[in-house]
C-alpha atoms as a PDB file:
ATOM      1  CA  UNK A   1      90.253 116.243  92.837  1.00  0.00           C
ATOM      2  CA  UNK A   2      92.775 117.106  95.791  1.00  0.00           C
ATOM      3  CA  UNK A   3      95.771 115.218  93.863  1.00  0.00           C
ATOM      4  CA  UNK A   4      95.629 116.850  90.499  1.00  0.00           C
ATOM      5  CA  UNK A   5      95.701 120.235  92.281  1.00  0.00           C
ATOM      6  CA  UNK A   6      98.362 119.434  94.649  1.00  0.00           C
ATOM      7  CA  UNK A   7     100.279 118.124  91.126  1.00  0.00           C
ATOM      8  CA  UNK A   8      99.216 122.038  89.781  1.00  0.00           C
ATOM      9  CA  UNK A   9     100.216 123.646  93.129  1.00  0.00           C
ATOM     10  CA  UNK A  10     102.759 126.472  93.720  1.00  0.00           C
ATOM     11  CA  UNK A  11     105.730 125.216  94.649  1.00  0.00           C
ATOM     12  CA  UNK A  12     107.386 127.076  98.029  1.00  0.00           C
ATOM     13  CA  UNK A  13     110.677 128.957  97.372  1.00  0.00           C
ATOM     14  CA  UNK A  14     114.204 127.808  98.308  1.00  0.00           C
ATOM     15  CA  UNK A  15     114.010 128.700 101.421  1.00  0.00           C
ATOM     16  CA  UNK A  16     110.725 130.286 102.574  1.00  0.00           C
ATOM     17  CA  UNK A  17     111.634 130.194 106.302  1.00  0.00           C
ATOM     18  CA  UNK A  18     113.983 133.563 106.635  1.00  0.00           C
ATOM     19  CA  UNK A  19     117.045 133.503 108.988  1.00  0.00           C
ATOM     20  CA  UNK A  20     115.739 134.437 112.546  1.00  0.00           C
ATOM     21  CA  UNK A  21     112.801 132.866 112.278  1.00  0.00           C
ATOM     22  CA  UNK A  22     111.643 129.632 113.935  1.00  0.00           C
ATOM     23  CA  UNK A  23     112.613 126.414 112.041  1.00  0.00           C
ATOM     24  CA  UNK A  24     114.766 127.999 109.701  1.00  0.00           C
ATOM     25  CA  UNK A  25     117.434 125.347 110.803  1.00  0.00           C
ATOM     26  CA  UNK A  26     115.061 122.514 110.133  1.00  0.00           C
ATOM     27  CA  UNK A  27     113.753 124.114 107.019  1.00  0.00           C
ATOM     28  CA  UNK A  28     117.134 123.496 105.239  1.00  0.00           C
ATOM     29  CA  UNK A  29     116.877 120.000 104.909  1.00  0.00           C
ATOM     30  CA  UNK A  30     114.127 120.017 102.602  1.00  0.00           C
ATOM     31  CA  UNK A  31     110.040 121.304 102.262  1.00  0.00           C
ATOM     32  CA  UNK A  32     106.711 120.042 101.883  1.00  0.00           C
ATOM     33  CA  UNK A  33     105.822 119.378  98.328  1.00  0.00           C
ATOM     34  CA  UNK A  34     102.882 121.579  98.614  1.00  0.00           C
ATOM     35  CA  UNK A  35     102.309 125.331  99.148  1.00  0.00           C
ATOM     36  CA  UNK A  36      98.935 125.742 100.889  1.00  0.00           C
ATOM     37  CA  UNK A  37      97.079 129.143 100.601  1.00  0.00           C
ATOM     38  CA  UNK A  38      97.751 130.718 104.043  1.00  0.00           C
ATOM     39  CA  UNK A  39     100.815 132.974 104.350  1.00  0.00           C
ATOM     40  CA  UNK A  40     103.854 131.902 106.118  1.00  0.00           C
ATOM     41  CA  UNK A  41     104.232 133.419 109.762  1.00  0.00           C
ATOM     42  CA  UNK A  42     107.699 134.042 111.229  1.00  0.00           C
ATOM     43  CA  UNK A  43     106.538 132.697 114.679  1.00  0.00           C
ATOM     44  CA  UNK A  44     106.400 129.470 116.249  1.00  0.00           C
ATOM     45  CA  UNK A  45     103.208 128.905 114.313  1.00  0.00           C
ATOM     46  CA  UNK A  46     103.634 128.859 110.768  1.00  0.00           C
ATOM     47  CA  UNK A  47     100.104 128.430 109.771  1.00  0.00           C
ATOM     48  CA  UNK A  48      98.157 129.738 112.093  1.00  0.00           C
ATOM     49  CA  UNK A  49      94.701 128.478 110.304  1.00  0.00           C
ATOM     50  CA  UNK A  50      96.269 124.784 109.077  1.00  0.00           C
ATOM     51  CA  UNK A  51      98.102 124.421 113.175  1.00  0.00           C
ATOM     52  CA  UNK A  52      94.829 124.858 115.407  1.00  0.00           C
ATOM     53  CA  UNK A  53      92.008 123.811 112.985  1.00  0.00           C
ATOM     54  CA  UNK A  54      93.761 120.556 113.467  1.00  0.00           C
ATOM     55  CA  UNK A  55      92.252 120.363 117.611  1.00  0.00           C
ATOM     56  CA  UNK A  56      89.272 119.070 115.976  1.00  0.00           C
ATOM     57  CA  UNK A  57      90.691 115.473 115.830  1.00  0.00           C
ATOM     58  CA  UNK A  58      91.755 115.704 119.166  1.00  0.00           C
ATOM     59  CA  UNK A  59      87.968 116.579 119.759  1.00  0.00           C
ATOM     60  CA  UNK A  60      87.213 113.643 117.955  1.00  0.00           C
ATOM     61  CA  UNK A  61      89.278 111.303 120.365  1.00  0.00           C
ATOM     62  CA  UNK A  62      87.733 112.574 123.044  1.00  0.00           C
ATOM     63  CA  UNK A  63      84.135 111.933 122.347  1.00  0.00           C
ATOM     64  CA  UNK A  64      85.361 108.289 121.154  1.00  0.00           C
ATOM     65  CA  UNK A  65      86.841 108.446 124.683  1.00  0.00           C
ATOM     66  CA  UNK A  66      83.274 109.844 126.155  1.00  0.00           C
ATOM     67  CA  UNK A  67      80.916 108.023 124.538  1.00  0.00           C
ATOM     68  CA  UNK A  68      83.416 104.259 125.251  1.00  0.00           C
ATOM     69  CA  UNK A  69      82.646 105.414 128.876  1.00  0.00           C
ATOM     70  CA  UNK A  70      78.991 104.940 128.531  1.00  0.00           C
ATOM     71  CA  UNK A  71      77.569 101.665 130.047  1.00  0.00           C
ATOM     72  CA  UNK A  72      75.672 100.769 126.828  1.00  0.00           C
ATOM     73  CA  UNK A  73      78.289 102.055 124.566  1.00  0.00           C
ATOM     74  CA  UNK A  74      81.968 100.792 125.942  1.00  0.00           C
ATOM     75  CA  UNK A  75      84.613  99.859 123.736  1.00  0.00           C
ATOM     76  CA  UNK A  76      85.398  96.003 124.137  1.00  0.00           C
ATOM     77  CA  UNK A  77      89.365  94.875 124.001  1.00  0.00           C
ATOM     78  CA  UNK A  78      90.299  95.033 120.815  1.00  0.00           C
ATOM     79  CA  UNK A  79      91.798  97.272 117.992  1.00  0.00           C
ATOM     80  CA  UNK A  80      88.564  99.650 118.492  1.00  0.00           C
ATOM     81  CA  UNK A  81      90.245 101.064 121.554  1.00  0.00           C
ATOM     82  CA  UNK A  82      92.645 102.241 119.634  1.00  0.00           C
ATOM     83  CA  UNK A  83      91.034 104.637 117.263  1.00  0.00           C
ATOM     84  CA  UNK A  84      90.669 107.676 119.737  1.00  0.00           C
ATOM     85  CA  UNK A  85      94.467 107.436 120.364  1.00  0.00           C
ATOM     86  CA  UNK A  86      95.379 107.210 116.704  1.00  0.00           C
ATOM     87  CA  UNK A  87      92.809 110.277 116.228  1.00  0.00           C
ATOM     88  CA  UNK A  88      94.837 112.204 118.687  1.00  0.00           C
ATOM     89  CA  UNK A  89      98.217 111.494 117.349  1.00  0.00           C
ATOM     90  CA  UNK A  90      96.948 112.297 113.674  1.00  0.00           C
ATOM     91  CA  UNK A  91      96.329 115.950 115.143  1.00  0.00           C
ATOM     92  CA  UNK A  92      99.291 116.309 116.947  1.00  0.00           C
ATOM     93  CA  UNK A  93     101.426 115.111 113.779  1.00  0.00           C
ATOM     94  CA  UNK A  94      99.467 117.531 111.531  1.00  0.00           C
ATOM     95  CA  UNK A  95      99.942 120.264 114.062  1.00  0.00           C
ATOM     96  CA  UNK A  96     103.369 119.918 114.510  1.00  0.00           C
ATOM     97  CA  UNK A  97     104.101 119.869 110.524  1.00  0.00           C
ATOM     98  CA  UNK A  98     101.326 123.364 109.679  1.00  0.00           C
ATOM     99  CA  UNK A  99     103.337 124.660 112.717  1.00  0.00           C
ATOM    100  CA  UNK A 100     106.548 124.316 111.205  1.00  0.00           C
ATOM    101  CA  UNK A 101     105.646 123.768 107.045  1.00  0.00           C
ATOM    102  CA  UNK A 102     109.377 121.562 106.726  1.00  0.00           C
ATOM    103  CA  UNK A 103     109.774 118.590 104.774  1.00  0.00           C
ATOM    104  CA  UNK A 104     111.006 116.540 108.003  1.00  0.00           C
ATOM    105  CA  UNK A 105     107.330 117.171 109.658  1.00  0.00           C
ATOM    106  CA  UNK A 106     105.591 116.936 106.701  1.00  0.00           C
ATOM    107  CA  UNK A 107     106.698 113.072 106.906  1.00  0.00           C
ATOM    108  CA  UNK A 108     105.516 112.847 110.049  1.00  0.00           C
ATOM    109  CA  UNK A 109     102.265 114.221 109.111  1.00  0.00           C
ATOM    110  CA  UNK A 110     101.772 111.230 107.231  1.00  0.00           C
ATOM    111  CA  UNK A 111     102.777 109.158 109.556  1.00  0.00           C
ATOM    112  CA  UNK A 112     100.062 109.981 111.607  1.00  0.00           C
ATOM    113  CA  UNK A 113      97.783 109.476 108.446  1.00  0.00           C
ATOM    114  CA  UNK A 114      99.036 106.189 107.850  1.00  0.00           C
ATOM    115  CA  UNK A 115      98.276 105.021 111.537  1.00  0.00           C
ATOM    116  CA  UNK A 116      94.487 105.675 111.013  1.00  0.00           C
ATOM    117  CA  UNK A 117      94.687 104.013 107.276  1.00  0.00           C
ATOM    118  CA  UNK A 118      96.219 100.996 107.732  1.00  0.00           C
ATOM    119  CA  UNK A 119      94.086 100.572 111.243  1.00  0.00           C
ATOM    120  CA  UNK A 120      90.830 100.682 108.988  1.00  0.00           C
ATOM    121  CA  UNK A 121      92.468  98.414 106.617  1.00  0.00           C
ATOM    122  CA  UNK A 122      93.810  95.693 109.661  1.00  0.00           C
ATOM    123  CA  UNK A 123      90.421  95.719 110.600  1.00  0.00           C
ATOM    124  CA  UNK A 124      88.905  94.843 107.654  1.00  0.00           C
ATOM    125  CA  UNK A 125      91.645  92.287 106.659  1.00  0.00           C
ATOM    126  CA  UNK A 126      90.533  90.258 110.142  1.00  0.00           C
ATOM    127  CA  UNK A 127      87.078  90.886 108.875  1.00  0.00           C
ATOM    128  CA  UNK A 128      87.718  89.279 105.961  1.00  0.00           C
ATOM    129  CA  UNK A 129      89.709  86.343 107.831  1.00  0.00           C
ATOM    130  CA  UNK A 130      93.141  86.913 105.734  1.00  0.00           C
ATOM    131  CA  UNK A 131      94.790  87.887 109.129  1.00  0.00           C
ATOM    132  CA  UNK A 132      94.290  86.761 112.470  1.00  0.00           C
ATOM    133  CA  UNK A 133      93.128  89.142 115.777  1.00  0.00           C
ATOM    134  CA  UNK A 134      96.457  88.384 117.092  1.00  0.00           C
ATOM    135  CA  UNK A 135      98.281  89.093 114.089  1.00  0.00           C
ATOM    136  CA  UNK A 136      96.215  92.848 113.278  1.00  0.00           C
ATOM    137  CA  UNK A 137      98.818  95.052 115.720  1.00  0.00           C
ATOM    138  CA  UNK A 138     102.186  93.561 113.958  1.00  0.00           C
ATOM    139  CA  UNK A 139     100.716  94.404 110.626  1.00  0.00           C
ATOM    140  CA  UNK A 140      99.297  97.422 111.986  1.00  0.00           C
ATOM    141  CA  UNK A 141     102.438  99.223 112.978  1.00  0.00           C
ATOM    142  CA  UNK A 142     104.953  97.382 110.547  1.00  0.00           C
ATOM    143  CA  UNK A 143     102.968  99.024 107.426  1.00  0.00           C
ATOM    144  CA  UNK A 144     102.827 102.351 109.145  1.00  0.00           C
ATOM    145  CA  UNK A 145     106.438 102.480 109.812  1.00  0.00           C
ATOM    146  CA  UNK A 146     107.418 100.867 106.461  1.00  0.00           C
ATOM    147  CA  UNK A 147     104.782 102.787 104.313  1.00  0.00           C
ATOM    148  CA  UNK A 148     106.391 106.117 106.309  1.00  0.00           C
ATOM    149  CA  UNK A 149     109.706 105.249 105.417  1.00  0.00           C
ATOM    150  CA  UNK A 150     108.934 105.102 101.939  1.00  0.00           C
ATOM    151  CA  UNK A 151     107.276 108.235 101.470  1.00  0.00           C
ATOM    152  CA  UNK A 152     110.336 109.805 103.521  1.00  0.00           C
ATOM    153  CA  UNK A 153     112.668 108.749  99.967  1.00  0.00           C
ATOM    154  CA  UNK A 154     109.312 109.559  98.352  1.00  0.00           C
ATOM    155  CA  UNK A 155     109.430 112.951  98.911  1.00  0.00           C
ATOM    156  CA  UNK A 156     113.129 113.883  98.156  1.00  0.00           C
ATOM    157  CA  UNK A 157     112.692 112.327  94.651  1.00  0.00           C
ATOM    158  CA  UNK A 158     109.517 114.464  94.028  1.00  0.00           C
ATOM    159  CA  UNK A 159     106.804 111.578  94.202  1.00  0.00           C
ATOM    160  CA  UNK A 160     103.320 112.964  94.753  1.00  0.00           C
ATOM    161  CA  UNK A 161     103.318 111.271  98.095  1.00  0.00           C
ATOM    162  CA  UNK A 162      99.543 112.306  98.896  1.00  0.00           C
ATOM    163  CA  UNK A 163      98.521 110.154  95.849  1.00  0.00           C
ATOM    164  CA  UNK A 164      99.842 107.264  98.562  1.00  0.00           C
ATOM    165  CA  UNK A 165      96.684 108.182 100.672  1.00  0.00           C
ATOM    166  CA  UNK A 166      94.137 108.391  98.473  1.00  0.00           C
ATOM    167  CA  UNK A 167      95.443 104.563  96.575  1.00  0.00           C
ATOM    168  CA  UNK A 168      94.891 103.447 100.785  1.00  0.00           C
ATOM    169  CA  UNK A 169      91.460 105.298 100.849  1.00  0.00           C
ATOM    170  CA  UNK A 170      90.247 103.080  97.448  1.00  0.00           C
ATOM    171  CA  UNK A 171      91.621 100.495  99.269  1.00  0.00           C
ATOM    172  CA  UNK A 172      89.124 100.832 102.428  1.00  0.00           C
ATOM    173  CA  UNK A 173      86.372 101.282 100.096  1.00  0.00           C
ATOM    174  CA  UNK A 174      87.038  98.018  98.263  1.00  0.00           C
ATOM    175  CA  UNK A 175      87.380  96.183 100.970  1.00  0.00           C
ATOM    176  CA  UNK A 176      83.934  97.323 101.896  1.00  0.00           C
ATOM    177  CA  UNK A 177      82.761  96.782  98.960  1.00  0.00           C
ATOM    178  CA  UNK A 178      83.944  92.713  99.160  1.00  0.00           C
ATOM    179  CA  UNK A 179      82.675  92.339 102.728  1.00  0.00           C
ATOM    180  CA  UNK A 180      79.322  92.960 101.310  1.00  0.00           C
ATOM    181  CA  UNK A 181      79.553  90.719  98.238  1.00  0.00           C
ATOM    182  CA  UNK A 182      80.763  88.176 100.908  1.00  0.00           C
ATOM    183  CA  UNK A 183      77.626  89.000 103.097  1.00  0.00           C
ATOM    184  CA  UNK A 184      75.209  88.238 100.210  1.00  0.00           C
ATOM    185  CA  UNK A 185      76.928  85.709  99.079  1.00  0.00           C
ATOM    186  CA  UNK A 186      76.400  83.861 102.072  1.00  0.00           C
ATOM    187  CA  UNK A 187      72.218  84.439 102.389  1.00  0.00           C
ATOM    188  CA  UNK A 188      73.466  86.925 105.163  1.00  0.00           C
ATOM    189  CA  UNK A 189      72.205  90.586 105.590  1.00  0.00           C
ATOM    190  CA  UNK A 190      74.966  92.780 104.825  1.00  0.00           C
ATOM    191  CA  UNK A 191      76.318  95.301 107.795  1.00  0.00           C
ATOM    192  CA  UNK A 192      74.463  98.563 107.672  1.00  0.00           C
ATOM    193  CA  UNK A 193      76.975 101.377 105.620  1.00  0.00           C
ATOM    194  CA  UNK A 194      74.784 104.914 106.607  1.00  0.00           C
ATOM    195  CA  UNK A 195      78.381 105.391 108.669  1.00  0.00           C
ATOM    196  CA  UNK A 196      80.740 104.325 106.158  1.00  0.00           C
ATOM    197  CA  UNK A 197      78.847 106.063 103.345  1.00  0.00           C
ATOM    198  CA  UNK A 198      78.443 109.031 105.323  1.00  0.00           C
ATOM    199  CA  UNK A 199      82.120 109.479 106.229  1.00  0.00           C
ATOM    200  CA  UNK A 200      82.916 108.547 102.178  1.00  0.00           C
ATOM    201  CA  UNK A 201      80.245 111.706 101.784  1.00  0.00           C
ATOM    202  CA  UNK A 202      82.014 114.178 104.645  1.00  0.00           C
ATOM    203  CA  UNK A 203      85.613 113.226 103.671  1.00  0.00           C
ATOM    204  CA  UNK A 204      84.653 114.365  99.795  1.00  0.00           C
ATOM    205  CA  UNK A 205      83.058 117.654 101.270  1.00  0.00           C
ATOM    206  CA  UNK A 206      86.830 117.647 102.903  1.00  0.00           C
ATOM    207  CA  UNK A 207      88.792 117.000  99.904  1.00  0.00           C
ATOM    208  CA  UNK A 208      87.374 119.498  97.577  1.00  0.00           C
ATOM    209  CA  UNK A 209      87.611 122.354 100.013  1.00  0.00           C
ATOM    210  CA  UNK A 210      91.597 121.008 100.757  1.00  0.00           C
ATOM    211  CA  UNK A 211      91.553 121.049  96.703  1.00  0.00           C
ATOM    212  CA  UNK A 212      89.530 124.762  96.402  1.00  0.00           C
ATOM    213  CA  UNK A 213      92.753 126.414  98.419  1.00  0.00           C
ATOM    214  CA  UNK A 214      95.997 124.315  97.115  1.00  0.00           C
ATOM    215  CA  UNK A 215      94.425 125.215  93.640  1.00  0.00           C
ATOM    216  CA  UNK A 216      94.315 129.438  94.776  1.00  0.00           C
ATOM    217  CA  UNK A 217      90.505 128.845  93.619  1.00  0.00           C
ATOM    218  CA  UNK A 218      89.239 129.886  96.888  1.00  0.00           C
ATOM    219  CA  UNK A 219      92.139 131.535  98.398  1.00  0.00           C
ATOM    220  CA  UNK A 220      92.804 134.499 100.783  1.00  0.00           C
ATOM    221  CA  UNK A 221      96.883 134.254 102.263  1.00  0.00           C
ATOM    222  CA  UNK A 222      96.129 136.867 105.090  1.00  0.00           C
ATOM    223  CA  UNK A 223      93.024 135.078 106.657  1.00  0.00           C
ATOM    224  CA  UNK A 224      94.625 133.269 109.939  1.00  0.00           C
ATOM    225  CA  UNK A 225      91.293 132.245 111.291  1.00  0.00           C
ATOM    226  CA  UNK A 226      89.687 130.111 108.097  1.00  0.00           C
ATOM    227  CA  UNK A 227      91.222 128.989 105.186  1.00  0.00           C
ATOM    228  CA  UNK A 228      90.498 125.648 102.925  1.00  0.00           C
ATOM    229  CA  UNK A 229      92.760 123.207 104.120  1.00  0.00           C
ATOM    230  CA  UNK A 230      91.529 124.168 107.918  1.00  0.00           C
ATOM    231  CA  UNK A 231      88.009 123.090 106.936  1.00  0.00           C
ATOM    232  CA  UNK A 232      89.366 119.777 105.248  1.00  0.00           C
ATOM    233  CA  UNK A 233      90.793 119.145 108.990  1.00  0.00           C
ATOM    234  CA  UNK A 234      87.425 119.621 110.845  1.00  0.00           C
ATOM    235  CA  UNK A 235      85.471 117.980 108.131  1.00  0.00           C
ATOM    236  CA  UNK A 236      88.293 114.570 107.666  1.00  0.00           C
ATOM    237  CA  UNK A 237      88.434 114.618 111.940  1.00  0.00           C
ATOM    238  CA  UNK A 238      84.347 114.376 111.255  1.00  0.00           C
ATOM    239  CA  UNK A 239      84.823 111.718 108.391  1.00  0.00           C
ATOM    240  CA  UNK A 240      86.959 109.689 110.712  1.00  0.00           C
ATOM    241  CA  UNK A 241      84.579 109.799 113.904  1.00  0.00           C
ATOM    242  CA  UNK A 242      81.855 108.257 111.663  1.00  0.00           C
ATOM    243  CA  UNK A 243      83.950 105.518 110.455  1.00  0.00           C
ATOM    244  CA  UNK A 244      84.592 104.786 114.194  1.00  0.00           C
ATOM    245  CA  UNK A 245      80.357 104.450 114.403  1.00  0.00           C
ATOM    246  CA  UNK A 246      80.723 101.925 111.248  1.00  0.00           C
ATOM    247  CA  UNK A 247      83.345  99.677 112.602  1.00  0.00           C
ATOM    248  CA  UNK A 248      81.775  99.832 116.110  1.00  0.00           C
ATOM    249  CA  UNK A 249      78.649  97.119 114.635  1.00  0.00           C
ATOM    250  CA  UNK A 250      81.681  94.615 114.975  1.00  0.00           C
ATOM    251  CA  UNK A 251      82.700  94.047 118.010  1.00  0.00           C
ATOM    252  CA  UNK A 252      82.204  90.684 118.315  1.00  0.00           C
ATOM    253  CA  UNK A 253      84.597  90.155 115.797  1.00  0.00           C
ATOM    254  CA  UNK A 254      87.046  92.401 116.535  1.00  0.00           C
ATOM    255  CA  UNK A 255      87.176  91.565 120.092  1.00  0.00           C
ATOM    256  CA  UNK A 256      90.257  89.635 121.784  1.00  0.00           C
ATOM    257  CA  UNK A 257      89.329  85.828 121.901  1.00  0.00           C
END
């Protein structure tokens, strides 16, 4: 839903940050390809809803961060230690780009996406034993960066760059999806997916709310305090905390050997 109504979405004007205001400067070389509901702010905060909604994935990191300081619950060495810091630089990234709606954040609001995508998908790759423990953090950061730079020449030629999430997002799932046929394939009993499936369920809710206020079908500009796209940040920081739970049943695999 959320990428044939960003496709239908107003587009912003020439230049919707006025002289005088903060990040007019920046706002000249270029601007998101999307024009969320909530009405621009000539402040240091753009989007006042879209900047500080996006504190819930640092919220997120931090109860990763609590509950890998339990005795019974710790995070082992491995790529599962980094999840809470990806969490917290997907917020910042997002923040800084609703803060200042220009193309040149926008990119690195993806960036921040792409960490937390192609982590999932690194993990599952090892899981699947087409790439090695040692090999997951080179392949890690080399798509993010790479992917990143792409959807920085992306943009400027008009690609519908968040379609490049959601293809990484049906990736996840089919990788799931093969683990298990792998599982039963083997006599084994497949991993338990009340996580996975519930995070699939929460980052839906998420989508179609982000899609309800690109679309103007549940829209109100002057709200500062709640608007669509700041529920699709609590709800996706939510999504992403229970896919932590899901890939948590693996440590032993995903721990350094």
């Amino acid at each position: 839903m959320l990428t044939p109504s960003l496709l239908a979405a107003p587009r912003l004007p020439a230049n919707p940050i006025p002289e005088g205001c903060p990040w007019h400067e920046l706002s000249k070389y270029g601007l998101p390809n999307v024009n969320w509901c909530e009405d621009f702010v000539c402040s240091w905060i753009n989007e006042p809803a879209n900047t500080w909604s996006n504190l819930a994935y640092l919220l997120a990191a931090l109860w990763i961060v609590l509950v890998a300081a339990k005795p019974d619950g710790g995070l082992p060495r491995g790529p599962l230690r980094w999840f809470a810091p990806v969490l917290a630089t997907m917020g910042l990234c997002s923040g800084i780009y609703h803060a200042s709606n220009v193309q040149v954040t926008q990119v690195l609001d993806f960036f921040g996406m792409y960490l937390f995508c192609f982590l999932l998908l690194s993990v599952n790759a090892v899981r699947l034993r087409v790439l090695s423990l040692a090999r997951l953090p080179l392949w890690f950061i080399a798509l993010t960066l790479l992917t990143t730079a792409g959807t920085a020449v992306a943009v400027r030629l008009g690609f519908p760059i968040q379609s490049i999430v959601a293809v990484l997002t049906l990736a996840l799932v089919l990788s799931e999806l093969k683990l298990r046929r792998q599982s039963q394939a083997a006599g084994q009993t497949p991993a338990p997916l009340r996580y996975f499936l519930s995070s699939l369920a929460v980052l839906t809710l998420a989508a179609i709310s982000s899609g309800l206020d690109v679309s103007r079908t549940l829209c109100d500009p002057q709200n500062h305090f709640l608007q669509g796209h700041a529920v699709w940040h609590v709800l996706s920081a939510l999504s992403l905390l229970f896919a932590f739970y899901h890939f948590r049943q693996f440590r032993p695999v995903l721990q350094a050997r």
